[in-house]
PDB file of N, CA and C in Angstrom:
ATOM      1  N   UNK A   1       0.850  -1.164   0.000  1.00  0.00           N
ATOM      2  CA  UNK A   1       0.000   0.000   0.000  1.00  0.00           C
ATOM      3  C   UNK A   1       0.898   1.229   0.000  1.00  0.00           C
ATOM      4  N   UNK A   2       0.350   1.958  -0.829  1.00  0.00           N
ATOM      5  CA  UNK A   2       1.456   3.337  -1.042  1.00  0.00           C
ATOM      6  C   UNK A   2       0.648   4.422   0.082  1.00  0.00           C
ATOM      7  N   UNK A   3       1.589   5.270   0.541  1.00  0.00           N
ATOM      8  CA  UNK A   3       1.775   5.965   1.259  1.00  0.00           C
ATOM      9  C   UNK A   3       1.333   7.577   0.192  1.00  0.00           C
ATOM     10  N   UNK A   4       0.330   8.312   0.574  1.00  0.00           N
ATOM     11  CA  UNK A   4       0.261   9.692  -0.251  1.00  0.00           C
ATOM     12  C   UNK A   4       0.386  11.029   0.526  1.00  0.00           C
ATOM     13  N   UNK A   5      -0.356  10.601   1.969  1.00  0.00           N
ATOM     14  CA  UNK A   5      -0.226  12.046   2.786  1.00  0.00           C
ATOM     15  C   UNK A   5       0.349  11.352   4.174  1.00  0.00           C
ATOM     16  N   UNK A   6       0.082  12.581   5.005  1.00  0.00           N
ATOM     17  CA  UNK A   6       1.105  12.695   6.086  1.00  0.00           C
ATOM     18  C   UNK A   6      -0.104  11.722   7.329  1.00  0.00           C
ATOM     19  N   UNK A   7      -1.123  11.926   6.941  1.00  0.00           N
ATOM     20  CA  UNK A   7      -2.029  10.986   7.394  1.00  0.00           C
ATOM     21  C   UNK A   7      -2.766  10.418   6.656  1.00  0.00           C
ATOM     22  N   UNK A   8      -2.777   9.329   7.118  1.00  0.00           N
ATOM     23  CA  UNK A   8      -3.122   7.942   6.139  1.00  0.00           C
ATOM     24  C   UNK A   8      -4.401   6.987   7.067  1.00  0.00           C
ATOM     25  N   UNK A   9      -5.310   6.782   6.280  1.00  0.00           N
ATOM     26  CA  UNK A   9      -6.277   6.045   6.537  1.00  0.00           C
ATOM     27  C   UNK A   9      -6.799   4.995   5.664  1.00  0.00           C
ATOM     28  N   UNK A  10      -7.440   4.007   6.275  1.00  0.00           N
ATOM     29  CA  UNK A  10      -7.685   3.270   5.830  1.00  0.00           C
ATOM     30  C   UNK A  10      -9.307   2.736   6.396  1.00  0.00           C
ATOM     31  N   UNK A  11      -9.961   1.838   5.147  1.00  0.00           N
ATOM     32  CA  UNK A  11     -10.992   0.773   6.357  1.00  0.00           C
ATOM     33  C   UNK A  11     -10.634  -0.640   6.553  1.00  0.00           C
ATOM     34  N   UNK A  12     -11.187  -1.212   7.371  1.00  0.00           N
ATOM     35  CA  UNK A  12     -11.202  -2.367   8.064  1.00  0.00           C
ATOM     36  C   UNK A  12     -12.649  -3.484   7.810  1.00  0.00           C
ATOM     37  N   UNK A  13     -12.902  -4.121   7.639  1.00  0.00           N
ATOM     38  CA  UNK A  13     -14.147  -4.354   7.515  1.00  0.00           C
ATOM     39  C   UNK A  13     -14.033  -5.811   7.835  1.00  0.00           C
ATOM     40  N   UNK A  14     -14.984  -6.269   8.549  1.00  0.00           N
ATOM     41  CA  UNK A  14     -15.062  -7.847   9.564  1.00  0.00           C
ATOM     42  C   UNK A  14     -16.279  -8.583   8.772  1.00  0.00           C
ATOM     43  N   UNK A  15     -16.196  -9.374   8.995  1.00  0.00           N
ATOM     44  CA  UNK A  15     -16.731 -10.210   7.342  1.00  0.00           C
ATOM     45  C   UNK A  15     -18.088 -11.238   8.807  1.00  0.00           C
ATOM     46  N   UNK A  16     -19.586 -11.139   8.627  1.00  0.00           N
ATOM     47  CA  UNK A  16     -19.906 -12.118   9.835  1.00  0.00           C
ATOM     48  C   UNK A  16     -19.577 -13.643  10.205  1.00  0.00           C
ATOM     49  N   UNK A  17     -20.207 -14.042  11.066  1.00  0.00           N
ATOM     50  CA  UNK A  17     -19.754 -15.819  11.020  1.00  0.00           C
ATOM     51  C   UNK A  17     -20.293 -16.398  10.436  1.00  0.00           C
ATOM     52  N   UNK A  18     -19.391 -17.518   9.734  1.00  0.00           N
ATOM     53  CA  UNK A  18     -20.489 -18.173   8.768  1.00  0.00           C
ATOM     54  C   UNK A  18     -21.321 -18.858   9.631  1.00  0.00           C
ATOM     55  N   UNK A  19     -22.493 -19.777   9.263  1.00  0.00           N
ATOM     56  CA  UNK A  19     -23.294 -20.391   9.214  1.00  0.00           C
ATOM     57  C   UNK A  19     -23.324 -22.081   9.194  1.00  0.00           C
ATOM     58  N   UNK A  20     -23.274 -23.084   9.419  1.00  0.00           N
ATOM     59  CA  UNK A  20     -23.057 -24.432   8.793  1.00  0.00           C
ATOM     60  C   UNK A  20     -23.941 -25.350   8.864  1.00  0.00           C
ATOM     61  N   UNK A  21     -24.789 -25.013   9.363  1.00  0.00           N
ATOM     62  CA  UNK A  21     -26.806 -25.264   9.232  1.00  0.00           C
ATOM     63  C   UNK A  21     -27.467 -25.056   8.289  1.00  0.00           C
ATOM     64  N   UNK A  22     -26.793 -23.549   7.428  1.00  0.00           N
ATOM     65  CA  UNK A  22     -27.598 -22.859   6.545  1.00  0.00           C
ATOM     66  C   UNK A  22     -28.966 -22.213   6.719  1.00  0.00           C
ATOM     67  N   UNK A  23     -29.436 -21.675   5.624  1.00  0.00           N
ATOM     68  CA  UNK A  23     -30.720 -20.738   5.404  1.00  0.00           C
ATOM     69  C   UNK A  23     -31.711 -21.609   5.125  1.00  0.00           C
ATOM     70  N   UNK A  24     -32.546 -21.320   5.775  1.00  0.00           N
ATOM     71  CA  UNK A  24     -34.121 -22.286   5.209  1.00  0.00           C
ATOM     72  C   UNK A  24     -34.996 -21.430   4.057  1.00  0.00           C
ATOM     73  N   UNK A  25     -35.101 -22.622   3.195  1.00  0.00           N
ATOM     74  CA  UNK A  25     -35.619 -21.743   2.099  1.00  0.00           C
ATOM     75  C   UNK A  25     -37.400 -21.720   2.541  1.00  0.00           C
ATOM     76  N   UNK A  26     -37.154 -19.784   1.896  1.00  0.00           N
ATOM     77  CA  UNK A  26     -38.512 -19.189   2.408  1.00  0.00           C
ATOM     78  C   UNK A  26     -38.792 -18.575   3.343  1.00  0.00           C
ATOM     79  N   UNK A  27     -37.193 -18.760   4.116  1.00  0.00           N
ATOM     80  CA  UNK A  27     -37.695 -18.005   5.928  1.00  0.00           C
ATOM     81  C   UNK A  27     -37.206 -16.921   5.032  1.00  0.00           C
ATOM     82  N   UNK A  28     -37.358 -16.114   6.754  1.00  0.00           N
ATOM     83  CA  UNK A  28     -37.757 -14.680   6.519  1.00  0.00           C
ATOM     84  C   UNK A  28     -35.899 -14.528   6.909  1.00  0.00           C
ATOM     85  N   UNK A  29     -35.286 -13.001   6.140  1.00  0.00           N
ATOM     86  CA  UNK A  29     -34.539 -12.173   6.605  1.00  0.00           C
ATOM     87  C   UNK A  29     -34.078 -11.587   7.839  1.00  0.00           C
ATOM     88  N   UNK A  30     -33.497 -12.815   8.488  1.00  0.00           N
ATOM     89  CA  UNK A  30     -33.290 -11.803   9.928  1.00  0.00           C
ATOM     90  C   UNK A  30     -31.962 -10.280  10.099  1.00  0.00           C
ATOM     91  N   UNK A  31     -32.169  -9.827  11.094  1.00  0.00           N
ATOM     92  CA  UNK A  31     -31.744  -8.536  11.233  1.00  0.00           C
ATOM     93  C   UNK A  31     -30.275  -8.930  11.853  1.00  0.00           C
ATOM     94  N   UNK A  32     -29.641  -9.594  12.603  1.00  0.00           N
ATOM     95  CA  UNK A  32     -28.383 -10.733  12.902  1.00  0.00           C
ATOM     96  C   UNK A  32     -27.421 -11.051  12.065  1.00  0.00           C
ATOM     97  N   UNK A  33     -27.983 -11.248  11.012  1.00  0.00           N
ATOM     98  CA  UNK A  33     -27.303 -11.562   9.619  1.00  0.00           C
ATOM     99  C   UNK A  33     -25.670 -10.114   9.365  1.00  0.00           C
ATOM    100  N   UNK A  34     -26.792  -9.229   9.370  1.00  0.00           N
ATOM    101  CA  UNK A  34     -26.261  -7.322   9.184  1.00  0.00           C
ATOM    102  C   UNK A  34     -24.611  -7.703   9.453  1.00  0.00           C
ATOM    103  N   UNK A  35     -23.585  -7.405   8.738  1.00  0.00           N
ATOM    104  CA  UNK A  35     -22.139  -7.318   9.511  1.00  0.00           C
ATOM    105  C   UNK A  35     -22.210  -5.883   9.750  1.00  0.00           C
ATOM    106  N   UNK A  36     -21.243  -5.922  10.812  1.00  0.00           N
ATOM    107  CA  UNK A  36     -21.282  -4.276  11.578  1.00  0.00           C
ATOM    108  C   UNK A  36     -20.458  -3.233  10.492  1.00  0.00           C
ATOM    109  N   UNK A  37     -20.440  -2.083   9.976  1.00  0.00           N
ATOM    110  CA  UNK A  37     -20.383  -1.264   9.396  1.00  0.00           C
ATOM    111  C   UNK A  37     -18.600  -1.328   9.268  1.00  0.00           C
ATOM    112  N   UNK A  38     -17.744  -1.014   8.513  1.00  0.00           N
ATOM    113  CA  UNK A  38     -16.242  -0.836   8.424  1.00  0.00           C
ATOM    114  C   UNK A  38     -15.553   0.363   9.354  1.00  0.00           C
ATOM    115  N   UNK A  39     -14.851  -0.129   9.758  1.00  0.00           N
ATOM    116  CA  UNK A  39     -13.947   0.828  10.953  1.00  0.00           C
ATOM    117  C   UNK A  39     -12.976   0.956  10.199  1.00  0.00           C
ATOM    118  N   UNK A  40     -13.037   2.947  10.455  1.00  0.00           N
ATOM    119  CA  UNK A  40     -11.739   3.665   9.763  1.00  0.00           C
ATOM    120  C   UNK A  40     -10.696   3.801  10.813  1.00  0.00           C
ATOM    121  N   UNK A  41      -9.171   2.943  10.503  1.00  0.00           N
ATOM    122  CA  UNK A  41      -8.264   3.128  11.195  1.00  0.00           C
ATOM    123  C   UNK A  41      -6.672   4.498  10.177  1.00  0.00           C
ATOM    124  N   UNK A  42      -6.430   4.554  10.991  1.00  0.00           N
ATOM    125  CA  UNK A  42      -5.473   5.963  10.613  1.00  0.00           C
ATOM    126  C   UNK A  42      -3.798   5.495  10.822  1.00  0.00           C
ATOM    127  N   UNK A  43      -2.261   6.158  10.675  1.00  0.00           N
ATOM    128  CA  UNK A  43      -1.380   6.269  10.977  1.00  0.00           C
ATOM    129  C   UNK A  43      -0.986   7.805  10.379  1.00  0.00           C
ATOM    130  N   UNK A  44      -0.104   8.374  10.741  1.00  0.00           N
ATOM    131  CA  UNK A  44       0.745   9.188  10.870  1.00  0.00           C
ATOM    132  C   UNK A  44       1.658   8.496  10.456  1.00  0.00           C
ATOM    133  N   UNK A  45       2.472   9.462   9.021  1.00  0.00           N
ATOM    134  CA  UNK A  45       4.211   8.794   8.717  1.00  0.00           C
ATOM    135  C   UNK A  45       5.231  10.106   9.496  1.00  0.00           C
ATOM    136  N   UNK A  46       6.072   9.394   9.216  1.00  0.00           N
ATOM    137  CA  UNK A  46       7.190  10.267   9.815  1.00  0.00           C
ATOM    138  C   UNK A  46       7.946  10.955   8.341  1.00  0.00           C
ATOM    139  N   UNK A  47       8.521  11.776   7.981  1.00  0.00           N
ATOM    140  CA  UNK A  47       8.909  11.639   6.258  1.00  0.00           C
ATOM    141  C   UNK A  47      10.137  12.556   7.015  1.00  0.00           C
ATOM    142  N   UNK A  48      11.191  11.750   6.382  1.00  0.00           N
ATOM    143  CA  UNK A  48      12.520  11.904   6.394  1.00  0.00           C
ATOM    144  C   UNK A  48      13.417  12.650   5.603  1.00  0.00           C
ATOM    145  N   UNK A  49      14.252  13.317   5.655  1.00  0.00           N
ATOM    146  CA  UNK A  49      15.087  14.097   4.670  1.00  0.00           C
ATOM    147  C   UNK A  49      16.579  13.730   4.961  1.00  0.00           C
ATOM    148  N   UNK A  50      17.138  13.669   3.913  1.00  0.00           N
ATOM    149  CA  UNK A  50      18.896  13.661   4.108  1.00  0.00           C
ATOM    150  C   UNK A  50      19.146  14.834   2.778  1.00  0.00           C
ATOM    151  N   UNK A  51      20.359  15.661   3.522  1.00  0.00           N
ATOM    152  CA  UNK A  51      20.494  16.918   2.235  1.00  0.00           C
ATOM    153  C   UNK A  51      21.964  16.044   1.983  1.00  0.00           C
ATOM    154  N   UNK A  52      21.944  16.480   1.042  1.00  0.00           N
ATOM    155  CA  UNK A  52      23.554  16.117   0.383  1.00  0.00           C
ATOM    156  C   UNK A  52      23.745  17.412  -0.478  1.00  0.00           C
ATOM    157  N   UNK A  53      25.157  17.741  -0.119  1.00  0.00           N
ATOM    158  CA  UNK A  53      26.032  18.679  -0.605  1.00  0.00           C
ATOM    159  C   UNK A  53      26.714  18.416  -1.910  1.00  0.00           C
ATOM    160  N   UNK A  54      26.317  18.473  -3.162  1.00  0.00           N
ATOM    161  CA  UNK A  54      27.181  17.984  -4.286  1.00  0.00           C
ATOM    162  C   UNK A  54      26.761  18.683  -5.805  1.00  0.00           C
ATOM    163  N   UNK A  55      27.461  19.397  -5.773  1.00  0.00           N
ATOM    164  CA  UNK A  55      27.396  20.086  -7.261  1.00  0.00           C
ATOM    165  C   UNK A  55      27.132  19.233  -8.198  1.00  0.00           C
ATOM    166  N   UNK A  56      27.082  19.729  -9.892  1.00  0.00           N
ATOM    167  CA  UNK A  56      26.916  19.006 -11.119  1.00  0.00           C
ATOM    168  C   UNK A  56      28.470  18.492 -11.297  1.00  0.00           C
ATOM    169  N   UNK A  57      28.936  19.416 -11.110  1.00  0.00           N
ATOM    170  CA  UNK A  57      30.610  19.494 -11.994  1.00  0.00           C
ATOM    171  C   UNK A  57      31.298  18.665 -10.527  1.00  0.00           C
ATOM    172  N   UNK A  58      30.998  18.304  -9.201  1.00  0.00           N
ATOM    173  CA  UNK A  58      31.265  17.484  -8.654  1.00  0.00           C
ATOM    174  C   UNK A  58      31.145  15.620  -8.628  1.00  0.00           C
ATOM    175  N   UNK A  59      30.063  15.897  -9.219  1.00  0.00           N
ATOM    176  CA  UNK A  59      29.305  14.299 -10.016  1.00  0.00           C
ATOM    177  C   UNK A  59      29.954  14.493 -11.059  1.00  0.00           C
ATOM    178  N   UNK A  60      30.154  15.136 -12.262  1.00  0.00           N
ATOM    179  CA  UNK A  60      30.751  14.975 -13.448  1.00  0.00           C
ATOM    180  C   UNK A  60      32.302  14.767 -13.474  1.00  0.00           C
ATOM    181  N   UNK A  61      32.706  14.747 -12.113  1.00  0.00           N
ATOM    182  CA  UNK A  61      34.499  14.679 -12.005  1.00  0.00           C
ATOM    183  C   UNK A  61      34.160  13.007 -12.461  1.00  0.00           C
ATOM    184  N   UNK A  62      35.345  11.968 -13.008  1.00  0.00           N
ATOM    185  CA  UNK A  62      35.555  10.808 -12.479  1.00  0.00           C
ATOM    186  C   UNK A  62      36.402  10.560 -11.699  1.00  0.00           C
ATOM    187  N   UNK A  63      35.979  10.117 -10.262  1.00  0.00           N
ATOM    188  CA  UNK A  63      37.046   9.643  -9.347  1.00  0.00           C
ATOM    189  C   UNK A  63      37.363   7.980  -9.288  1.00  0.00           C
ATOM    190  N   UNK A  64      38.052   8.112  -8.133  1.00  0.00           N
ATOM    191  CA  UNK A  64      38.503   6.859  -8.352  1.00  0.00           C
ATOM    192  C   UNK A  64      38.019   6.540  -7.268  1.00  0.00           C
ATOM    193  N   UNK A  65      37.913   5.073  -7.175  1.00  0.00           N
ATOM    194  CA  UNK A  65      37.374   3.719  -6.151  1.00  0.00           C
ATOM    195  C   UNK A  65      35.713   3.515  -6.525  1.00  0.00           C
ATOM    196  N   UNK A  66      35.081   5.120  -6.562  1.00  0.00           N
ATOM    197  CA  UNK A  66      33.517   4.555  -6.739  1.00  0.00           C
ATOM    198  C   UNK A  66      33.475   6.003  -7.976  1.00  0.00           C
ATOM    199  N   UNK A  67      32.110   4.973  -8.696  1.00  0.00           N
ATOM    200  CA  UNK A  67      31.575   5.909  -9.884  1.00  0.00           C
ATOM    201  C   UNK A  67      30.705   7.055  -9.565  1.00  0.00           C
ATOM    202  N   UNK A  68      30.152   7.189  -8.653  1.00  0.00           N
ATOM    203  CA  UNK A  68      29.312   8.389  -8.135  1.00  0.00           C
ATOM    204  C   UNK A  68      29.387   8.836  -6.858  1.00  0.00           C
ATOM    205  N   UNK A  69      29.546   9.850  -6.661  1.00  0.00           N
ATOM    206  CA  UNK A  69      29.778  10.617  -5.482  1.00  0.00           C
ATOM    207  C   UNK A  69      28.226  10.562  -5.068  1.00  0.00           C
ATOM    208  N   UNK A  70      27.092  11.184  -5.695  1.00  0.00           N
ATOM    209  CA  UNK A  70      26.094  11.561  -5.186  1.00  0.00           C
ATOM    210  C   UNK A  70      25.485   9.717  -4.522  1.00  0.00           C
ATOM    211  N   UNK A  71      25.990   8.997  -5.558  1.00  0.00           N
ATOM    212  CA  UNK A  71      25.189   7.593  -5.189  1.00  0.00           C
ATOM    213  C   UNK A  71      26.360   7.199  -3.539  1.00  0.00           C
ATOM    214  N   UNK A  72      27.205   7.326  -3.439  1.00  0.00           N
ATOM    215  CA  UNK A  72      27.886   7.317  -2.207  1.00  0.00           C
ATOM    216  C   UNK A  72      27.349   7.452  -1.459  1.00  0.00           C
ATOM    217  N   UNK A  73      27.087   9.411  -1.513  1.00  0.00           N
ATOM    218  CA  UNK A  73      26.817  10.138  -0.077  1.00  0.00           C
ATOM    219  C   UNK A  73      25.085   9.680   0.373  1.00  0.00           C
ATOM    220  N   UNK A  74      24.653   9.088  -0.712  1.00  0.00           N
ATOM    221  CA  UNK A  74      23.234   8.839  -0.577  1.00  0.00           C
ATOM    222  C   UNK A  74      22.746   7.682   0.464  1.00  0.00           C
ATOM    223  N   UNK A  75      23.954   6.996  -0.173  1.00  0.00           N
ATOM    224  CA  UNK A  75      23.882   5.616   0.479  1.00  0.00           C
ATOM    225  C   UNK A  75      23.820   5.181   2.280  1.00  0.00           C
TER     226      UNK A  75
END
């Protein structure tokens, strides 16, 4: 599930018990049957930042041991 805002919700929804007797055909509709309505649960994310310091013409040097500075400092 993707993440879009800083609070996040969702529903929940509880499915009733089955049955293993079954329905009599012709009875009537009881009111028991009803599953209870979906419960909205929530979280809060935390959203993180890392700044990195690195020019164009600092990435465009080639150094030696690793190919990217920015993929380094990222890491």
């Amino acid at each position: 599930m993707t993440c879009r805002h800083i609070y996040h919700q969702w529903l929940i929804d509880t499915l009733a018990a089955q049955s293993l007797t079954g329905a009599i055909e012709g009875g009537d509709w009881a009111l028991d049957t009803v599953t209870s309505p979906p419960v909205r649960d929530f979280n809060v994310t935390m959203i993180l930042r890392k700044d990195i310091g690195l020019s164009e013409s600092q990435r465009a040097v080639d150094t030696a041991g690793f190919s990217d500075q920015y993929a380094r400092k990222a890491a």
